[in-house]
N, C-alpha and C. Protein backbone atom coordinates (compact mmCIF):
# COMPACT_ATOMS: atom_id res chain seq x y z
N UNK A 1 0.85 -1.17 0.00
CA UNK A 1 0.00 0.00 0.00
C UNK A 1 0.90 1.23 0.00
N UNK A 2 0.52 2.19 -0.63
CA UNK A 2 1.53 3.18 -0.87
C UNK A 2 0.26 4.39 -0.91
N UNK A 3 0.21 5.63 0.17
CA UNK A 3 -0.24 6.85 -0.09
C UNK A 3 0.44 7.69 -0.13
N UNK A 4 0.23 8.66 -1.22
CA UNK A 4 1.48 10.18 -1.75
C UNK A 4 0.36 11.48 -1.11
N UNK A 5 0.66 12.39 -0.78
CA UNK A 5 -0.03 13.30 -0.59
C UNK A 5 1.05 14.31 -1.10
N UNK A 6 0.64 14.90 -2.25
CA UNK A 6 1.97 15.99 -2.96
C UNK A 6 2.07 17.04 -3.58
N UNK A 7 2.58 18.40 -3.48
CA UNK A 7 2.25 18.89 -4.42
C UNK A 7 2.23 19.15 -5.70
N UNK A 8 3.35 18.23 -6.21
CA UNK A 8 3.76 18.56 -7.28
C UNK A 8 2.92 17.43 -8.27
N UNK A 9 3.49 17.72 -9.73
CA UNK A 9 2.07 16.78 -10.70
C UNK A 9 2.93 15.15 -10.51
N UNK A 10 2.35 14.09 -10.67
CA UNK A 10 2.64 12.70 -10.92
C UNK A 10 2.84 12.25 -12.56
N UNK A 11 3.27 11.25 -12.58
CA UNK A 11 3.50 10.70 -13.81
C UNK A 11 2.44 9.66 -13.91
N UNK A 12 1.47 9.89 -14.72
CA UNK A 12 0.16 8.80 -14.64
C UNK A 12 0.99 7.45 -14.95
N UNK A 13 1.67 7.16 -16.34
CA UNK A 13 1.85 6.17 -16.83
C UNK A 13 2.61 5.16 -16.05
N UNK A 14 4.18 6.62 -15.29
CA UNK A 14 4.91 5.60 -14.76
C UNK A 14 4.36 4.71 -13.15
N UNK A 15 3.30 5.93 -12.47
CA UNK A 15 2.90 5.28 -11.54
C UNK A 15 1.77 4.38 -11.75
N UNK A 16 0.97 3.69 -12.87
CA UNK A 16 0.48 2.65 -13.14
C UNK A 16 1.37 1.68 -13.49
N UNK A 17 2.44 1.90 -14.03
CA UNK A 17 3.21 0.58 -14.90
C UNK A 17 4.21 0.36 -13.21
N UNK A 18 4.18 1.15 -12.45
CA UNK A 18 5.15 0.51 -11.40
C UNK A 18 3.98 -0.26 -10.72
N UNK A 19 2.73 0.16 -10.48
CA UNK A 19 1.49 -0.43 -9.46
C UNK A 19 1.21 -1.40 -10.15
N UNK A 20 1.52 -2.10 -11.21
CA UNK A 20 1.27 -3.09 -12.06
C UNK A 20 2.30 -3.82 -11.60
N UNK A 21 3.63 -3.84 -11.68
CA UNK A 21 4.58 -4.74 -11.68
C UNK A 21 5.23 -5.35 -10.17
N UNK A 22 3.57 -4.98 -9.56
CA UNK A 22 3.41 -5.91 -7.90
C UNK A 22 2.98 -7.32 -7.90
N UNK A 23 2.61 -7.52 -7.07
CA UNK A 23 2.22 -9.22 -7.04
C UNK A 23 1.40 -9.76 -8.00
N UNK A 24 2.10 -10.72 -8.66
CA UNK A 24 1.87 -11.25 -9.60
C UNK A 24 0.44 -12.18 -9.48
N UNK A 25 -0.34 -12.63 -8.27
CA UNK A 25 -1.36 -13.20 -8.12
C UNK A 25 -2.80 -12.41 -7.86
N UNK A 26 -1.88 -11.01 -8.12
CA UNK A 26 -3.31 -10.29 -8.65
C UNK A 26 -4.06 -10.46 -10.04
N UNK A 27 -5.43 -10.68 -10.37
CA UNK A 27 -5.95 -10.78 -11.46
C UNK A 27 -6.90 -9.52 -12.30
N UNK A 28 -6.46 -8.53 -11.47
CA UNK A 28 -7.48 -6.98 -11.99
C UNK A 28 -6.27 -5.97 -11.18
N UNK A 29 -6.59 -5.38 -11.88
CA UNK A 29 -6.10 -3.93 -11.69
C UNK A 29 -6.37 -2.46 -12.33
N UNK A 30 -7.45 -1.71 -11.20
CA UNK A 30 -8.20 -0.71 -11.71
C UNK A 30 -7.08 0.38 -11.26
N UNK A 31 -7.54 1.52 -12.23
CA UNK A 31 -6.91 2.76 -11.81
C UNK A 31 -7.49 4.06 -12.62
N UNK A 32 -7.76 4.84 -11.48
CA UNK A 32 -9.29 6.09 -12.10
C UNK A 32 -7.63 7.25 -11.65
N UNK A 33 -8.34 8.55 -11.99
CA UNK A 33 -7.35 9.40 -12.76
C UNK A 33 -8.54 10.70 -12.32
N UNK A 34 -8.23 11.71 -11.66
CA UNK A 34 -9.33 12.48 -11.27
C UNK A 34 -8.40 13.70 -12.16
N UNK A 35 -9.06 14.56 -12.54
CA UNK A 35 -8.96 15.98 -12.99
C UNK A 35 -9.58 17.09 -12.41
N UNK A 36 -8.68 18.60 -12.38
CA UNK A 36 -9.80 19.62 -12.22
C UNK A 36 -10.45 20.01 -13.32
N UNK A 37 -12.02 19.96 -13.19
CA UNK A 37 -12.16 20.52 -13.89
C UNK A 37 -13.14 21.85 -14.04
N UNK A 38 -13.33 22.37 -15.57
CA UNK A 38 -13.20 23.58 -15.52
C UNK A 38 -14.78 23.91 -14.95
N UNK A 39 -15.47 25.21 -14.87
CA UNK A 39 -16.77 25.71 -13.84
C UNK A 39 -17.77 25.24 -15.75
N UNK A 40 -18.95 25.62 -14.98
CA UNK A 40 -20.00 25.65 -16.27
C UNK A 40 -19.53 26.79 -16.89
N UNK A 41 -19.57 27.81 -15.90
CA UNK A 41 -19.48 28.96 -16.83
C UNK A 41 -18.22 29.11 -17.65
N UNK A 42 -16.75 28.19 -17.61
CA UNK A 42 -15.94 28.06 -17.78
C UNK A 42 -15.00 29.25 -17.90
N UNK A 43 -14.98 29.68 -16.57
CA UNK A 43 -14.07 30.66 -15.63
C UNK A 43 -13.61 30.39 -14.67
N UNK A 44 -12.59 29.28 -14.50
CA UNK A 44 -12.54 28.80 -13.29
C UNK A 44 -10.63 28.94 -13.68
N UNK A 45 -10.20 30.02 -12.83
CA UNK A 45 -8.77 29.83 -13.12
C UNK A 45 -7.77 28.93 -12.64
N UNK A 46 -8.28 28.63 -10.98
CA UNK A 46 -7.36 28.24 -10.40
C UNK A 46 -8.08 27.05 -9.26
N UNK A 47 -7.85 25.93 -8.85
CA UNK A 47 -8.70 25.46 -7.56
C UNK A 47 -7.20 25.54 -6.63
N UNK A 48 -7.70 25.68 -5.21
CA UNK A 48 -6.54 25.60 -4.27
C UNK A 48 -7.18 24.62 -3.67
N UNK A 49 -5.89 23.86 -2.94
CA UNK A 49 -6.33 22.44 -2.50
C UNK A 49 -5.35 22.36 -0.75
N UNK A 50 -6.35 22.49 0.25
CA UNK A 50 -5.37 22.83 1.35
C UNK A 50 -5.58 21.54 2.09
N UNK A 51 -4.71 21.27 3.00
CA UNK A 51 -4.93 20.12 3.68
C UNK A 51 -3.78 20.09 5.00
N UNK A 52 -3.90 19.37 6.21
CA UNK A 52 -3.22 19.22 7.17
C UNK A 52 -1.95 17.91 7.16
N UNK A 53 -1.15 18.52 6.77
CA UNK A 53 0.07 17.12 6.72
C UNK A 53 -0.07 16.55 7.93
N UNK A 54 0.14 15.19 8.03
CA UNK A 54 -0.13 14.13 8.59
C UNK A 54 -1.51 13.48 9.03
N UNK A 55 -2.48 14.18 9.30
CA UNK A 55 -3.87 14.04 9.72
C UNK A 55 -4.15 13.59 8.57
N UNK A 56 -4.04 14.05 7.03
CA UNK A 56 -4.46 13.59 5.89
C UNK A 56 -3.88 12.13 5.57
N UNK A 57 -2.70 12.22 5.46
CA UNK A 57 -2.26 11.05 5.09
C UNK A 57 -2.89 9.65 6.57
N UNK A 58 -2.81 10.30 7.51
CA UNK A 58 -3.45 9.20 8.54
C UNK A 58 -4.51 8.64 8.14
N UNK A 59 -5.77 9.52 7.73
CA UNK A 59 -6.94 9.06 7.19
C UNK A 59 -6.91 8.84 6.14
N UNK A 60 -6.74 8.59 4.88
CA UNK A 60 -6.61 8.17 3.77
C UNK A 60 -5.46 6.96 3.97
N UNK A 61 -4.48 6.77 5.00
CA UNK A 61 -4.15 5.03 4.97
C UNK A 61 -5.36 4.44 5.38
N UNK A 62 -6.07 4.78 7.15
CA UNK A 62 -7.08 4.21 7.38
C UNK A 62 -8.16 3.89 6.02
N UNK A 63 -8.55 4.50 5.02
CA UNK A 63 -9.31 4.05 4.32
C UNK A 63 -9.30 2.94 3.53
N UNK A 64 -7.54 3.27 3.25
CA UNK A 64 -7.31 1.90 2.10
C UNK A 64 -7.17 1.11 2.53
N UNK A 65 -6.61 0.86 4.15
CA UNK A 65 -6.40 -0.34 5.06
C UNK A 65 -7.87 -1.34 5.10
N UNK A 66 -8.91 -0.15 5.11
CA UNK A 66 -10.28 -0.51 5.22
C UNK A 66 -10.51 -1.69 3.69
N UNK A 67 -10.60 -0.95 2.82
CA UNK A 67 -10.63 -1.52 1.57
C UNK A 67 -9.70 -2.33 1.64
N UNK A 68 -8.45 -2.34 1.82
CA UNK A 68 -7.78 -3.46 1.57
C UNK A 68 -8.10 -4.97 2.04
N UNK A 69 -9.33 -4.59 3.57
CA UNK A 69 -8.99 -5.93 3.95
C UNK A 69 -11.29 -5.89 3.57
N UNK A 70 -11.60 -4.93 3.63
CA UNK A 70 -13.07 -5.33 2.53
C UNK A 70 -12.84 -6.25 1.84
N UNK A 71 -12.41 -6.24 0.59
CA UNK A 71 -12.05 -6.55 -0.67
C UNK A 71 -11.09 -7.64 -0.97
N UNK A 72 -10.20 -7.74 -0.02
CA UNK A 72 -9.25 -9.00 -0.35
C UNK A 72 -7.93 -8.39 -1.03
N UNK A 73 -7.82 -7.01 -1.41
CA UNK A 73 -6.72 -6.12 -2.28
C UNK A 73 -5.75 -6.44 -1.99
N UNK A 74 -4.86 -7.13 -3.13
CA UNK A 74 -3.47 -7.08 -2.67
C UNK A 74 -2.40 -6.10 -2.52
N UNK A 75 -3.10 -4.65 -3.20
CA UNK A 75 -1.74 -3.51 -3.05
C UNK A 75 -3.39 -2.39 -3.68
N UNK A 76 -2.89 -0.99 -2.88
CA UNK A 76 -3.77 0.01 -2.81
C UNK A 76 -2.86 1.03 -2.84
N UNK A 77 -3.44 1.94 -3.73
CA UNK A 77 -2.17 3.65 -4.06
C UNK A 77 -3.50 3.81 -4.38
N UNK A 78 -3.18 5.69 -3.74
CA UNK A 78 -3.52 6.91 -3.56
C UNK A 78 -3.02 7.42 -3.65
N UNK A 79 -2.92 8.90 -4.80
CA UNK A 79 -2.31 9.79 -4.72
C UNK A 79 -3.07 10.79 -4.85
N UNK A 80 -2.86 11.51 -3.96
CA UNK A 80 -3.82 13.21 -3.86
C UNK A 80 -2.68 14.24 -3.79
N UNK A 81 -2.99 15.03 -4.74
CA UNK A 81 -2.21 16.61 -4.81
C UNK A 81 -2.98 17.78 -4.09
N UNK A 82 -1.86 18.64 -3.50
CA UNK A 82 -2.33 20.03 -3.43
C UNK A 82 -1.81 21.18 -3.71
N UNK A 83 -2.46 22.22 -3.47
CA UNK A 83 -1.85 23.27 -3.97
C UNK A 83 -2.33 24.01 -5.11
N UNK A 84 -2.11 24.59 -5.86
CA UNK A 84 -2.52 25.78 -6.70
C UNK A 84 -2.88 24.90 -8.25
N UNK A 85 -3.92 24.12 -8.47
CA UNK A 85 -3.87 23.38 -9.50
C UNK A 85 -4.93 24.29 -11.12
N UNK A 86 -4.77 23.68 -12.11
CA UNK A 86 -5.35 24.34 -13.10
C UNK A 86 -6.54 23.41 -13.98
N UNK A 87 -7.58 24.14 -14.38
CA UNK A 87 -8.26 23.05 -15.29
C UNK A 87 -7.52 22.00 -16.31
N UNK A 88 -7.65 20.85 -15.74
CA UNK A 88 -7.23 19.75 -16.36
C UNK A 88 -5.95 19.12 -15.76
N UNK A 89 -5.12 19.93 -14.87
CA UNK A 89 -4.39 19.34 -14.38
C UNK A 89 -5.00 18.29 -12.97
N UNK A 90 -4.23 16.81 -12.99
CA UNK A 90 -4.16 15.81 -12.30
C UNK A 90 -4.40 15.92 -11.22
N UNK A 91 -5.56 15.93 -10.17
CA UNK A 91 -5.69 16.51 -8.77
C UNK A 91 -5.27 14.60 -7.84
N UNK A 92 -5.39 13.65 -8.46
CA UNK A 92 -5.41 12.51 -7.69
C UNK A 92 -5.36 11.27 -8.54
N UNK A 93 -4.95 10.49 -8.15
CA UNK A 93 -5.12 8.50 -8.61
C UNK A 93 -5.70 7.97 -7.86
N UNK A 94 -6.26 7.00 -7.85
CA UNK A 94 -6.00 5.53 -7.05
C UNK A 94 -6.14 4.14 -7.88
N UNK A 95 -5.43 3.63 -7.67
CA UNK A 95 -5.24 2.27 -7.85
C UNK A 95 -5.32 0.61 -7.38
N UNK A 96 -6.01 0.13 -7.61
CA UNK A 96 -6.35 -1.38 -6.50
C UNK A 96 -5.85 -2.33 -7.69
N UNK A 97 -5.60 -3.57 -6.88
CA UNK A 97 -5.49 -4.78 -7.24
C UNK A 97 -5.40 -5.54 -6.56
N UNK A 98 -6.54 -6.74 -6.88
CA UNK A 98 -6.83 -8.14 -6.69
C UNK A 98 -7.20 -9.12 -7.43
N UNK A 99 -7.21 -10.08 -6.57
CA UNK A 99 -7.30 -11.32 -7.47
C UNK A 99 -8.40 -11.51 -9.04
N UNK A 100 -9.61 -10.71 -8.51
CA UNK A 100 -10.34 -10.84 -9.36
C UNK A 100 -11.02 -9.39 -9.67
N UNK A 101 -11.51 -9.11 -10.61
CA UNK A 101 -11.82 -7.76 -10.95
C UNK A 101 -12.90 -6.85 -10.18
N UNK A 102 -13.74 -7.51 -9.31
CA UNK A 102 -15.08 -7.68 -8.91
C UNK A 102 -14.72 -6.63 -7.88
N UNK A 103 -13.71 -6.97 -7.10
CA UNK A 103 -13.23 -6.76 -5.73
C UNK A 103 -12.05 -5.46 -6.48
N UNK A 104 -11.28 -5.66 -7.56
CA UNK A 104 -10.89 -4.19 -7.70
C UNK A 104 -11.44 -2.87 -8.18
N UNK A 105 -12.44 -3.20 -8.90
CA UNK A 105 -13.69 -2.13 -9.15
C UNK A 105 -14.45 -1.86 -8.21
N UNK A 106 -14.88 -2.20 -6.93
CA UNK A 106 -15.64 -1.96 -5.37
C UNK A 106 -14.44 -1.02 -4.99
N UNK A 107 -12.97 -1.72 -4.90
CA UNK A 107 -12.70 -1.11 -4.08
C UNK A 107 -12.04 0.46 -4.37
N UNK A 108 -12.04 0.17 -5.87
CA UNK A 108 -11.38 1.63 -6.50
C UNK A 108 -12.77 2.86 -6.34
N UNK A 109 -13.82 2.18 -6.51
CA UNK A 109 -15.38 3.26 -6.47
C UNK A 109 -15.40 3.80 -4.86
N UNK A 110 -15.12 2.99 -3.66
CA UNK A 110 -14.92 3.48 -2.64
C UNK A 110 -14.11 4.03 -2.14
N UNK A 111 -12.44 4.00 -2.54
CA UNK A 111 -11.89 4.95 -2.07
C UNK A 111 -12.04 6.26 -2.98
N UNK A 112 -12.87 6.56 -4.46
CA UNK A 112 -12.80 7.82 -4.70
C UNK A 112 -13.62 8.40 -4.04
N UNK A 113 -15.11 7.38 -3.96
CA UNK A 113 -16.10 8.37 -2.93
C UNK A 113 -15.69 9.15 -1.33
N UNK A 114 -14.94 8.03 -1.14
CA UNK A 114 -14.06 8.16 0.34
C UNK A 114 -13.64 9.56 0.32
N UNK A 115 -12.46 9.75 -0.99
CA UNK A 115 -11.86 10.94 -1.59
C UNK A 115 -13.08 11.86 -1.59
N UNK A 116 -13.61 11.83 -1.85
CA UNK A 116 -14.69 12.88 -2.67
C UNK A 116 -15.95 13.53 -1.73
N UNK A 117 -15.98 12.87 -0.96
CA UNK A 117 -16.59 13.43 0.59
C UNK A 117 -16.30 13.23 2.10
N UNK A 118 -15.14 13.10 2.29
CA UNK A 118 -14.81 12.84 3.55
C UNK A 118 -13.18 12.90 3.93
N UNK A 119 -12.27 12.85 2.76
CA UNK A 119 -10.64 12.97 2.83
C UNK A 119 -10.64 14.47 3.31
N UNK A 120 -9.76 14.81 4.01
CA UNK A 120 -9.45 15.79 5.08
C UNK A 120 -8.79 16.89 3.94
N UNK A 121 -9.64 17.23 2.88
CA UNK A 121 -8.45 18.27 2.28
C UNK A 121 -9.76 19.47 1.25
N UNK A 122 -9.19 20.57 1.69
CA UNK A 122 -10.06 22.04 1.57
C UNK A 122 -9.81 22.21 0.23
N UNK A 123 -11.01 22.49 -0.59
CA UNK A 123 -10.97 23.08 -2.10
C UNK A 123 -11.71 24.38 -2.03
N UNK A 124 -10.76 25.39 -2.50
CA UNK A 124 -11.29 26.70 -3.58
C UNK A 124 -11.48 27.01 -4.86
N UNK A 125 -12.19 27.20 -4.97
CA UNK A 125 -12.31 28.04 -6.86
C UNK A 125 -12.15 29.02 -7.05
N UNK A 126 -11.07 29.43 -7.76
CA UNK A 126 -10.86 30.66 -8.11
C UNK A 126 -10.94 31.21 -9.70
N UNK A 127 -11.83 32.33 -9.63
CA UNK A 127 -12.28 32.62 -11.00
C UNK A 127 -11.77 34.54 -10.68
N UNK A 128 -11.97 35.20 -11.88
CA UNK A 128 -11.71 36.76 -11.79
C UNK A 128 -12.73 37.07 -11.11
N UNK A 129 -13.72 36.54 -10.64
CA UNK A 129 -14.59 37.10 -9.88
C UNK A 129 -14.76 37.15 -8.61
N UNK A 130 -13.70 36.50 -8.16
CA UNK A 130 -13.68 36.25 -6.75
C UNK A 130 -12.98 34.62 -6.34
N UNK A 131 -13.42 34.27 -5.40
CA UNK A 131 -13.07 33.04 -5.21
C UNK A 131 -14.11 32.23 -3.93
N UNK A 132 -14.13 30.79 -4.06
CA UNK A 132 -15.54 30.27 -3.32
C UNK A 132 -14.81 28.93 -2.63
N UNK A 133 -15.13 28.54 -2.16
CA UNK A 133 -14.95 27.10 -0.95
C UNK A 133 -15.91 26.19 -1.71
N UNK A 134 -15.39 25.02 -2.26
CA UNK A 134 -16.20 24.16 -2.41
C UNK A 134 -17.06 23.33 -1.11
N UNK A 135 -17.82 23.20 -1.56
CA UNK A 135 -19.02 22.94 -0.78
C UNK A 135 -19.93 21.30 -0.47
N UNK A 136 -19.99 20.58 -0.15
CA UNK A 136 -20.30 19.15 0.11
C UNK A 136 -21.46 19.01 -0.87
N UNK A 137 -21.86 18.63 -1.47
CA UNK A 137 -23.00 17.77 -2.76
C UNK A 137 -23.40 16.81 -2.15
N UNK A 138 -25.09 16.04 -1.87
CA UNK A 138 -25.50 15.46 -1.96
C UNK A 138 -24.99 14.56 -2.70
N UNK A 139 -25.21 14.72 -4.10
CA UNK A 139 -25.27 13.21 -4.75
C UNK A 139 -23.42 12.52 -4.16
N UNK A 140 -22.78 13.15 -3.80
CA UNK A 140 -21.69 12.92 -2.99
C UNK A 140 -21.79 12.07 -1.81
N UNK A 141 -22.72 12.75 -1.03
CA UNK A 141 -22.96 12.11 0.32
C UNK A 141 -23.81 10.61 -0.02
N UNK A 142 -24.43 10.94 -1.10
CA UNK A 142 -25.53 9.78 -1.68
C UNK A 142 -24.74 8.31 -1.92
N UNK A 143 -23.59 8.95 -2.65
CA UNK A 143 -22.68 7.86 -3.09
C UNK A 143 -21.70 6.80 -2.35
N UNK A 144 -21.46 7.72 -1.21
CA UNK A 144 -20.34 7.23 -0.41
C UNK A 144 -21.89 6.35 0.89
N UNK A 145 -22.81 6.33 0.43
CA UNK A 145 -23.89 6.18 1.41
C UNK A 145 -24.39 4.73 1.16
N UNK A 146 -23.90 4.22 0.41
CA UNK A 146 -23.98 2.97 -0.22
C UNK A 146 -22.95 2.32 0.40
N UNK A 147 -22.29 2.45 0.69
CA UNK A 147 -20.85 1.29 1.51
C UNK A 147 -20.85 1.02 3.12
């Protein structure tokens, strides 16, 4: 299990082809790829992404530890960025693998929801008009409400 919490951008390819070349008695291996992206009105210059070093990374192992032993996963990566990011640039990964595909698709859908309403880390939007705090979504809470 490997979690990055970083600011700087990742290498999608090389950190799938290394999360691949783990235990060989895995039979699936998912890996989702999050982006910022841009507002409707498509004015969105900047998102800031704040978070508490160590408290973050504490809870986001607890999660994958969770999933890891849900699921049967033989190896779990997370990577979450912060800091001053731009539409389209790479805000996060995660990656599972297990034996069978069933159990790496559960467990990759739960740690993004995990990510996506409950990981310990502050988003802004920043447009010329000001700037706003992202804000918790239902269909968010809806999702992660299923596990």
């Amino acid at each position: 299990m490997r979690i990055v919490v970083q600011e700087q951008e990742f290498d999608l390819g090389a950190e799938a082809n290394a999360f691949a070349a783990g235990d060989n008695g895995n039979g699936a291996i998912v890996t989702f790829t999050g982006v910022v992206r841009d507002l409707a009105s498509g004015n969105l210059d900047v998102m800031e992404i704040e978070h508490y070093p160590g408290m973050t990374e504490r809870a986001l192992t607890k999660i994958a530890e969770d999933a890891q032993v849900r699921w049967s996963l033989g190896d779990v990566l997370v990577i979450h960025r912060y800091g001053r990011l731009a539409p389209g640039d790479r805000i996060m990964m995660v990656a599972t693998a297990a034996p069978h595909r069933k159990d790496a698709f559960e467990a990759a859908e739960y740690l993004m929801d995990y990510l996506k309403s409950r990981a310990p880390f502050w988003k802004k939007e920043i447009t010329s008009g000001g700037a706003d705090w992202v804000a918790a979504k239902d269909e968010d809470e809806d999702a992660l409400a299923r596990w």
